[in-house]
C-alpha atoms as a PDB file:
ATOM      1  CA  UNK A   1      46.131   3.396  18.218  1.00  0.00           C
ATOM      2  CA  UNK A   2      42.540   3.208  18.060  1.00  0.00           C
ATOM      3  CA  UNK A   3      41.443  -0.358  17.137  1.00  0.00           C
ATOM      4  CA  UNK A   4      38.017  -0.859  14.561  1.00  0.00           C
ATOM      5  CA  UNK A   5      34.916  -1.600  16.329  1.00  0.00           C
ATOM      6  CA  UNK A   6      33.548  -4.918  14.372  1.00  0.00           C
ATOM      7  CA  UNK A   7      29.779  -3.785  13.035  1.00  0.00           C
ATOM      8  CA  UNK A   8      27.365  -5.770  14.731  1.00  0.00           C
ATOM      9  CA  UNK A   9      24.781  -7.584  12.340  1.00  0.00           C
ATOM     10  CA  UNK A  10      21.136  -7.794  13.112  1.00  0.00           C
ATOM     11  CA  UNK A  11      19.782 -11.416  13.027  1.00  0.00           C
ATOM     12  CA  UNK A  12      16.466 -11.730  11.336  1.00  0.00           C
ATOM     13  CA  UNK A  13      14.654 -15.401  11.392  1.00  0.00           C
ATOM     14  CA  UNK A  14      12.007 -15.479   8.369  1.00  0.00           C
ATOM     15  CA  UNK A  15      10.604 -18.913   8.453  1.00  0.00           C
ATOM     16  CA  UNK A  16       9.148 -20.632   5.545  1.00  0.00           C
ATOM     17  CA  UNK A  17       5.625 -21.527   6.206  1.00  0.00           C
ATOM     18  CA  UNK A  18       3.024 -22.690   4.079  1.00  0.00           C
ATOM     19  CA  UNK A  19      -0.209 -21.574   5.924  1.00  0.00           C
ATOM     20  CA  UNK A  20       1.621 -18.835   8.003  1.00  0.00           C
ATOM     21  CA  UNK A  21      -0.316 -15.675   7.290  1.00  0.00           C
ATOM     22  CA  UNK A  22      -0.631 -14.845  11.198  1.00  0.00           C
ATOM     23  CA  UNK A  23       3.185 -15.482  11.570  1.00  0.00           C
ATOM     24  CA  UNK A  24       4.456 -13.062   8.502  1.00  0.00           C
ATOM     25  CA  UNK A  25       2.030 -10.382   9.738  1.00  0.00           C
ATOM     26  CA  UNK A  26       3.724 -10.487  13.156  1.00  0.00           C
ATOM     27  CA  UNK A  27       6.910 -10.850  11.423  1.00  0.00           C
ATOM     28  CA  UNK A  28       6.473  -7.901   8.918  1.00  0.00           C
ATOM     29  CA  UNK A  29       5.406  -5.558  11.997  1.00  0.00           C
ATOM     30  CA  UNK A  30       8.378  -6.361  13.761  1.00  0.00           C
ATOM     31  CA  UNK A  31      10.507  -6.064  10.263  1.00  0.00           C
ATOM     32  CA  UNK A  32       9.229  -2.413  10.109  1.00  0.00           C
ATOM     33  CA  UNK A  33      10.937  -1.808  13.553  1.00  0.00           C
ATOM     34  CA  UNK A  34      13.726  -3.365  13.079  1.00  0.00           C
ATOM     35  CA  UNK A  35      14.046  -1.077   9.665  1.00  0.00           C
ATOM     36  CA  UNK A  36      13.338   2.229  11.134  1.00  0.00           C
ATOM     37  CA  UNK A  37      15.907   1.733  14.102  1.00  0.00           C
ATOM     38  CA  UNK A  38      18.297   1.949  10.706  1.00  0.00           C
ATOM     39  CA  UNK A  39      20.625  -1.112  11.388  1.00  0.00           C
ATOM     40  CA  UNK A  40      24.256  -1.478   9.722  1.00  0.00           C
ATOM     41  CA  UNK A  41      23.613  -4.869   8.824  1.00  0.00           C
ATOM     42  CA  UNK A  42      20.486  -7.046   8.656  1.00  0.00           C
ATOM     43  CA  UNK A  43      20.862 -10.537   7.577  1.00  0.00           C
ATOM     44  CA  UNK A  44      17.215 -12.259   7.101  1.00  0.00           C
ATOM     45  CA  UNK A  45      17.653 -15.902   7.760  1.00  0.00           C
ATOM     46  CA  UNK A  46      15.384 -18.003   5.285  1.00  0.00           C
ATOM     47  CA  UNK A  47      14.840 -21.331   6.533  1.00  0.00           C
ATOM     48  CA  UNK A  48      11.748 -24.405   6.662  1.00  0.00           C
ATOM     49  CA  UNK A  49      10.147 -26.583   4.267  1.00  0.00           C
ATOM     50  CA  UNK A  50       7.099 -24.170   2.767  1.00  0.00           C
ATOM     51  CA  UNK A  51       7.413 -21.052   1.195  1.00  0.00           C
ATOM     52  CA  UNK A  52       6.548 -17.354   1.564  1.00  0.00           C
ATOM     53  CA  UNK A  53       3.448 -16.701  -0.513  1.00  0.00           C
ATOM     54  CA  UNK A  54       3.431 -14.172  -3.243  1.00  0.00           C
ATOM     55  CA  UNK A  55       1.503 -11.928  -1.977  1.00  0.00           C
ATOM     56  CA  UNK A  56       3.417 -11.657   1.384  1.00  0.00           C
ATOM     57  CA  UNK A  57       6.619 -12.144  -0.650  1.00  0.00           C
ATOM     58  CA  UNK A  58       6.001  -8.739  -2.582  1.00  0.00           C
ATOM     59  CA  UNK A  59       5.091  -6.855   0.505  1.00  0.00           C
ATOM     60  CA  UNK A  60       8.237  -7.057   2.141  1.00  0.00           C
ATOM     61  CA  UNK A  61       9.901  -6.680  -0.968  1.00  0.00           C
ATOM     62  CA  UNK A  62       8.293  -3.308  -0.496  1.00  0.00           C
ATOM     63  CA  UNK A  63       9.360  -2.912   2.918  1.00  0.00           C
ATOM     64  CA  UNK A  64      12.510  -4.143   2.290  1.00  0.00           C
ATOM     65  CA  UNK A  65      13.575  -1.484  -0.687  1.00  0.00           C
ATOM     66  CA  UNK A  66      12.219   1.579   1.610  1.00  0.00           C
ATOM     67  CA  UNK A  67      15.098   0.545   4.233  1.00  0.00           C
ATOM     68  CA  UNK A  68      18.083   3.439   5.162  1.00  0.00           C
ATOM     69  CA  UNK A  69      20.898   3.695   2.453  1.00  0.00           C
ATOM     70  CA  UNK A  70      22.975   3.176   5.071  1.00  0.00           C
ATOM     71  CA  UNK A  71      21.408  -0.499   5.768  1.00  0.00           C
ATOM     72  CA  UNK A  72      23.273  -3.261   4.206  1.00  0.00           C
ATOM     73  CA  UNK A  73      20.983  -6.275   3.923  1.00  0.00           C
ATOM     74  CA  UNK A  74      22.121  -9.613   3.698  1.00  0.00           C
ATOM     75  CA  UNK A  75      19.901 -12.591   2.632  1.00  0.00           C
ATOM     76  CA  UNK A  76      20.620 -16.358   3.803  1.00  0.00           C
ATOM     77  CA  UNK A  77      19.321 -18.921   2.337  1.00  0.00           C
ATOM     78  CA  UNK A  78      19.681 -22.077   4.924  1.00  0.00           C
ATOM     79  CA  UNK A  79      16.812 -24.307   3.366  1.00  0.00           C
ATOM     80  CA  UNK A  80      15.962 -24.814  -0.341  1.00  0.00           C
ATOM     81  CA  UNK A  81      14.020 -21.602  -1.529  1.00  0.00           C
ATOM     82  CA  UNK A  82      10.815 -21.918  -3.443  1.00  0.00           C
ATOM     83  CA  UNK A  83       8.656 -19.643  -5.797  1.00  0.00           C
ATOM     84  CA  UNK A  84       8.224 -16.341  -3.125  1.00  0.00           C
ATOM     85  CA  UNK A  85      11.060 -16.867  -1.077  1.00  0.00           C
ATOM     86  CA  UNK A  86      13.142 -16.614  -4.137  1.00  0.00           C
ATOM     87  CA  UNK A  87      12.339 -13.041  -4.434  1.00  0.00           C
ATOM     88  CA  UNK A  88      12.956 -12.006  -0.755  1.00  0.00           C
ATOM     89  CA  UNK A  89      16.540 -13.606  -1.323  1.00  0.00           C
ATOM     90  CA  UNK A  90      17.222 -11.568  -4.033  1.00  0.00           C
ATOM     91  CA  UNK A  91      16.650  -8.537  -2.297  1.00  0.00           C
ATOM     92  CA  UNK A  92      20.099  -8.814  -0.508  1.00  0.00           C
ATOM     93  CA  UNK A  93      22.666  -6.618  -1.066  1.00  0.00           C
ATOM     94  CA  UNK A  94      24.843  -9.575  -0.071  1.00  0.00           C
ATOM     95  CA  UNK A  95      23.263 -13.332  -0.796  1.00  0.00           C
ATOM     96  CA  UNK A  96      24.340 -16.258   1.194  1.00  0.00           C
ATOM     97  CA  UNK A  97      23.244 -19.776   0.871  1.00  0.00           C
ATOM     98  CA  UNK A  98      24.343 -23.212   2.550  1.00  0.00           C
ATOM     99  CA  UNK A  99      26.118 -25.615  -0.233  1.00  0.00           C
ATOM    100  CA  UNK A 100      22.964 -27.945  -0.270  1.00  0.00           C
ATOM    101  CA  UNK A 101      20.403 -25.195  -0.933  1.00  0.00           C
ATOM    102  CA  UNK A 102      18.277 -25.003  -4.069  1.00  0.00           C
ATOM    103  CA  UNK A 103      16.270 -22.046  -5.936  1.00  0.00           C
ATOM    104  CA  UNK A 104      13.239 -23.187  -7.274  1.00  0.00           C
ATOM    105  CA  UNK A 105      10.444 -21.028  -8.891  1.00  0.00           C
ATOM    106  CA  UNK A 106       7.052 -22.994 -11.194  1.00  0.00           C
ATOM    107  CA  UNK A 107       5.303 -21.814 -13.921  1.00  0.00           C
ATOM    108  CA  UNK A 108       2.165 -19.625 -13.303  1.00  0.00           C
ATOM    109  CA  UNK A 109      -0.625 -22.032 -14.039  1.00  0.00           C
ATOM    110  CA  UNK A 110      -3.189 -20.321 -16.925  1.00  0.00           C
ATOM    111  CA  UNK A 111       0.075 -18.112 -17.969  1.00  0.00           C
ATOM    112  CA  UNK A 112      -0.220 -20.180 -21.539  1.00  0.00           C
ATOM    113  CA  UNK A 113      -3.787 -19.435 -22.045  1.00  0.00           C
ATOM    114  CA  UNK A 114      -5.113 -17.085 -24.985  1.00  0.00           C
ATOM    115  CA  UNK A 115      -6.654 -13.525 -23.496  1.00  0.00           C
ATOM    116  CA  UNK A 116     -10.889 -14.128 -22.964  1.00  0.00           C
ATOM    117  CA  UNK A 117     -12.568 -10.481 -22.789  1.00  0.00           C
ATOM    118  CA  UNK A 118     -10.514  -8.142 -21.179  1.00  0.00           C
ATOM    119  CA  UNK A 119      -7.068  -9.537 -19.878  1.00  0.00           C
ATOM    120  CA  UNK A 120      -5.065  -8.594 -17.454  1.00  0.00           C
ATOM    121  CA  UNK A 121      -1.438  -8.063 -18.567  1.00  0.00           C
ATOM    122  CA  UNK A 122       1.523 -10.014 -16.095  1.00  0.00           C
ATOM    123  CA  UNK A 123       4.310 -10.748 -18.171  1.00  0.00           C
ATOM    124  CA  UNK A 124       6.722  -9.207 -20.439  1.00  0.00           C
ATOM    125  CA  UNK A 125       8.608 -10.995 -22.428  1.00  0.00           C
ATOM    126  CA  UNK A 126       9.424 -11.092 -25.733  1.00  0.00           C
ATOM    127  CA  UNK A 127       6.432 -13.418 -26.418  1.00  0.00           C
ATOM    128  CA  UNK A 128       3.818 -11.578 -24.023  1.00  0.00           C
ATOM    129  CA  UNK A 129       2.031 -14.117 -21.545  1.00  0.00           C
ATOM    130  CA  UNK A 130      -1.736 -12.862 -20.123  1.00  0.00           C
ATOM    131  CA  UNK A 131      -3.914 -14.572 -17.210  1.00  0.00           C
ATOM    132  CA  UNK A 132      -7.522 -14.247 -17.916  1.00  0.00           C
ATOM    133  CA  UNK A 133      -9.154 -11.544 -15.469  1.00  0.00           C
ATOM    134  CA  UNK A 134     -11.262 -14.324 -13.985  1.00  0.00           C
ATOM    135  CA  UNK A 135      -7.864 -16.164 -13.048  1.00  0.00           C
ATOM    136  CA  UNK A 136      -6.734 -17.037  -9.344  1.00  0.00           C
ATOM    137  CA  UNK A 137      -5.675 -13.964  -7.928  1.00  0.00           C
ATOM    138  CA  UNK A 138      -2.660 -16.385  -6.431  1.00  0.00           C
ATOM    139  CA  UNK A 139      -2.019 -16.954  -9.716  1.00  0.00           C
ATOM    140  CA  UNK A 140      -1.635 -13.470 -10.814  1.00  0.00           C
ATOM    141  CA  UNK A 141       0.551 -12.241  -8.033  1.00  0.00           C
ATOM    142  CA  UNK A 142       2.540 -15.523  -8.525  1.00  0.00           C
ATOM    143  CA  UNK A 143       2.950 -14.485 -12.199  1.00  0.00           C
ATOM    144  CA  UNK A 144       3.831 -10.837 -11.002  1.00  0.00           C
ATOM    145  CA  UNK A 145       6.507 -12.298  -8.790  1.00  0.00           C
ATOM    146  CA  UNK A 146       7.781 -14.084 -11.454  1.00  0.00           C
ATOM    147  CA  UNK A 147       8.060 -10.891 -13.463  1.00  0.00           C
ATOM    148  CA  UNK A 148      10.093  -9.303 -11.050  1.00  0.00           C
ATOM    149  CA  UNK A 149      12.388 -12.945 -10.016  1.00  0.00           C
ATOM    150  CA  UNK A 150      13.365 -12.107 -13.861  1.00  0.00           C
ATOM    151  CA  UNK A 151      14.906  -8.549 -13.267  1.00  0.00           C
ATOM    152  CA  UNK A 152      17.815 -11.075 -11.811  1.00  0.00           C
ATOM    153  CA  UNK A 153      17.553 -14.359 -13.201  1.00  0.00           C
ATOM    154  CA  UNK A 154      16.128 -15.084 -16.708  1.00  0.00           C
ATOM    155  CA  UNK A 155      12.753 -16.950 -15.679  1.00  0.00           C
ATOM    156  CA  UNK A 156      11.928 -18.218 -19.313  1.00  0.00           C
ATOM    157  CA  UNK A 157      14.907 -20.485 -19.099  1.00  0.00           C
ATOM    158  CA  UNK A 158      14.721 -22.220 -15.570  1.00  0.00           C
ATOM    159  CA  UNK A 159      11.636 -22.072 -14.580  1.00  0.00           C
ATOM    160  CA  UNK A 160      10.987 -25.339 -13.456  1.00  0.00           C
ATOM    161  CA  UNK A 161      14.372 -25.796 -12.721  1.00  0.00           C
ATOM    162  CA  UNK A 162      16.775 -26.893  -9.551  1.00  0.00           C
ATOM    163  CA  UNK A 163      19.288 -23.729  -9.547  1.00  0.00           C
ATOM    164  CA  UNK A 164      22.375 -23.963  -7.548  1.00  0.00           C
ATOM    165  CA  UNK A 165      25.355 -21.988  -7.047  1.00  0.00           C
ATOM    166  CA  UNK A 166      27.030 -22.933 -10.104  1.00  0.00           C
ATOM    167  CA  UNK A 167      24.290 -20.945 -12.086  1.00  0.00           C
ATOM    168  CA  UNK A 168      23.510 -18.320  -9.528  1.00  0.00           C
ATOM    169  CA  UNK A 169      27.356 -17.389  -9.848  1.00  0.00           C
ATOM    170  CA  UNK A 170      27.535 -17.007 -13.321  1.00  0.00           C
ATOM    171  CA  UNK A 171      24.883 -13.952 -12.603  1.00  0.00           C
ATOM    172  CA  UNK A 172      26.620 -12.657  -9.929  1.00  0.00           C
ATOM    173  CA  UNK A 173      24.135 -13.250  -7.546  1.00  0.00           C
ATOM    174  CA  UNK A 174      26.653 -15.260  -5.010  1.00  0.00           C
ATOM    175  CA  UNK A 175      29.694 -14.132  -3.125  1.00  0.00           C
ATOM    176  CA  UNK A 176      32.686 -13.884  -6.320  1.00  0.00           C
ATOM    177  CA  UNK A 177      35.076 -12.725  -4.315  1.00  0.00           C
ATOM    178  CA  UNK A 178      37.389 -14.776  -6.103  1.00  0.00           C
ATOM    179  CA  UNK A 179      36.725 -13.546  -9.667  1.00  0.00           C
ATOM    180  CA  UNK A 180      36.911 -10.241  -8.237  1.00  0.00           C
ATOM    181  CA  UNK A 181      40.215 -10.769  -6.906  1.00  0.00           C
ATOM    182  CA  UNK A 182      41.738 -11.641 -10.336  1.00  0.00           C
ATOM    183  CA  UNK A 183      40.160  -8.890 -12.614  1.00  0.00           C
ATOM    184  CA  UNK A 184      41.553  -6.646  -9.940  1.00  0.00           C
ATOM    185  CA  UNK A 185      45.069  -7.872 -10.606  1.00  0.00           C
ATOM    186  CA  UNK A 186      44.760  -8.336 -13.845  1.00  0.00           C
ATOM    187  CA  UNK A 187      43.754  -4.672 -14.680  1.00  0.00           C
ATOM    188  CA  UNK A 188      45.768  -3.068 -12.121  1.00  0.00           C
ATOM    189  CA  UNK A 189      47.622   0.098 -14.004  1.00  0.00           C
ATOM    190  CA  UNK A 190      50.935  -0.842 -15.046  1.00  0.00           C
ATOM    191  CA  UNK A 191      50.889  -4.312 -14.833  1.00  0.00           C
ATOM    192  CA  UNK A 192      51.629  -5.037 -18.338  1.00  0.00           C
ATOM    193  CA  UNK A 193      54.165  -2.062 -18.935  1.00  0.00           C
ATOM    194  CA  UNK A 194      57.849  -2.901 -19.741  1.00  0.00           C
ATOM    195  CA  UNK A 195      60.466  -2.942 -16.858  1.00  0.00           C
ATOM    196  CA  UNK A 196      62.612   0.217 -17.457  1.00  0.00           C
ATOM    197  CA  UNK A 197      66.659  -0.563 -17.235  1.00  0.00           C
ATOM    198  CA  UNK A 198      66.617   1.208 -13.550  1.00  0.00           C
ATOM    199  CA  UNK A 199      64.011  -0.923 -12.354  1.00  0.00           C
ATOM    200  CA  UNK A 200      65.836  -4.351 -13.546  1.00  0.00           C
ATOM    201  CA  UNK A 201      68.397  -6.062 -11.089  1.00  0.00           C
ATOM    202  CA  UNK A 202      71.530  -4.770 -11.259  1.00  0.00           C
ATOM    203  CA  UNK A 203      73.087  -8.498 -12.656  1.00  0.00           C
ATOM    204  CA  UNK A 204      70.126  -7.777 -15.503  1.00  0.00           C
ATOM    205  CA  UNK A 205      71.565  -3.975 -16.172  1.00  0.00           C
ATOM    206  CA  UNK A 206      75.447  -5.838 -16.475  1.00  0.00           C
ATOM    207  CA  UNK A 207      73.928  -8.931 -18.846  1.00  0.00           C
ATOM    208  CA  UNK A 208      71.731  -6.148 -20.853  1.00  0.00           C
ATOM    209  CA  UNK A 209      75.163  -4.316 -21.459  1.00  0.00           C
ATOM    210  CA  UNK A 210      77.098  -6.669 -22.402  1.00  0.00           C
ATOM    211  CA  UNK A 211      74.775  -8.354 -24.892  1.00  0.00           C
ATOM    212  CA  UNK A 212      74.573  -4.801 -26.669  1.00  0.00           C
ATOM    213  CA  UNK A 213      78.129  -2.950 -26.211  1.00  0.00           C
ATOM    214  CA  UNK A 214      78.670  -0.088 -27.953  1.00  0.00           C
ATOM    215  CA  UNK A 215      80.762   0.654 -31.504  1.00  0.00           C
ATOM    216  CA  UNK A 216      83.863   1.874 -30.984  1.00  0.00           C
ATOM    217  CA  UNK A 217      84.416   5.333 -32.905  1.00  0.00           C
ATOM    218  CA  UNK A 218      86.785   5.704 -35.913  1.00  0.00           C
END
């Protein structure tokens, strides 16, 4: 009997920097590599005190969603994720986070203000938000990250917000194994179907008998 050969996983460190523009270009390059050798599993390892900008956040987003089909990624979050590194997380096909980790993602400063000249559009909601043209360009790409953090979570409601994995569960965005586990018994075919008379104990069969015996004929 041939035994399974366990599927090795591909440790990626991504620290979180806050000046660390030489380190994510170096890290991106090597990223790239690791992609095109078409690994069975990647797990990027999030962890540190800054945050990935949104600029470089976006980027390997990019480079992240041109990866083989056959590449399952897995995200771990081992320090409290802020604003960019949010996004990278939430590219995993499977998320992981340590039980004291936090999501966190701010407001984009300016989104509030009325369009001056021609605006730039970077959010769409229901109630459209612009950035003026002459805005920070971190700004902008923060607001277009927050666009995108809101194809998964809904941004009007926690930005600002300490998310844990309470919340992050009730979108599905954590393991829920468990849950799985239980709609899987509780819609398995047949479940709910009567027991036929051949399928019931035979002591059953005698009891069901007796309690209904038949009319004798005149």
């Amino acid at each position: 009997m041939k035994s399974k050969m366990k599927v090795e996983v591909h440790r990626f460190p991504l620290n979180l920097l806050y000046y660390g523009n030489a380190y994510y270009l170096e890290q991106i390059v090597e990223l790239e590599k690791v992609l095109a050798r078409k690994p069975r599993r990647l797990q990027l390892d999030l962890m540190g005190s800054g945050e990935i900008s949104a600029e470089w956040a976006m980027l390997i987003r990019e480079i992240l969603s041109q990866r083989s089909p056959k590449t399952c990624l897995i995200t771990n979050a081992r320090s409290t994720l802020k604003n960019g590194s949010v996004l990278v997380w939430l590219q995993g096909d499977q998320r992981l986070m340590t039980p004291n980790v936090r999501l966190f993602f701010r407001e984009a400063e300016g989104a509030e203000e009325e369009p001056e000249g021609e605006a730039a559009k970077v959010w769409n909601e229901s109630e459209l938000k612009y950035a003026n043209s002459e805005s920070d360009p971190d700004e902008i790409a923060h607001a277009r990250v927050l666009q995108l953090i809101n194809e998964y979570l809904p941004v009007a409601e926690l930005t600002g917000k300490m998310i844990g994995a309470a919340t992050l569960r009730e979108f599905g965005l954590v393991d829920n194994a468990q849950l799985d586990r239980f709609l899987t018994e509780a819609f398995r075919p047949g479940r709910f179907q009567p027991a036929k008379p051949t399928d019931m104990p035979k002591k059953a069969q005698t009891k069901a008998k007796s309690a209904n015996p038949v009319p004798p004929q005149k």
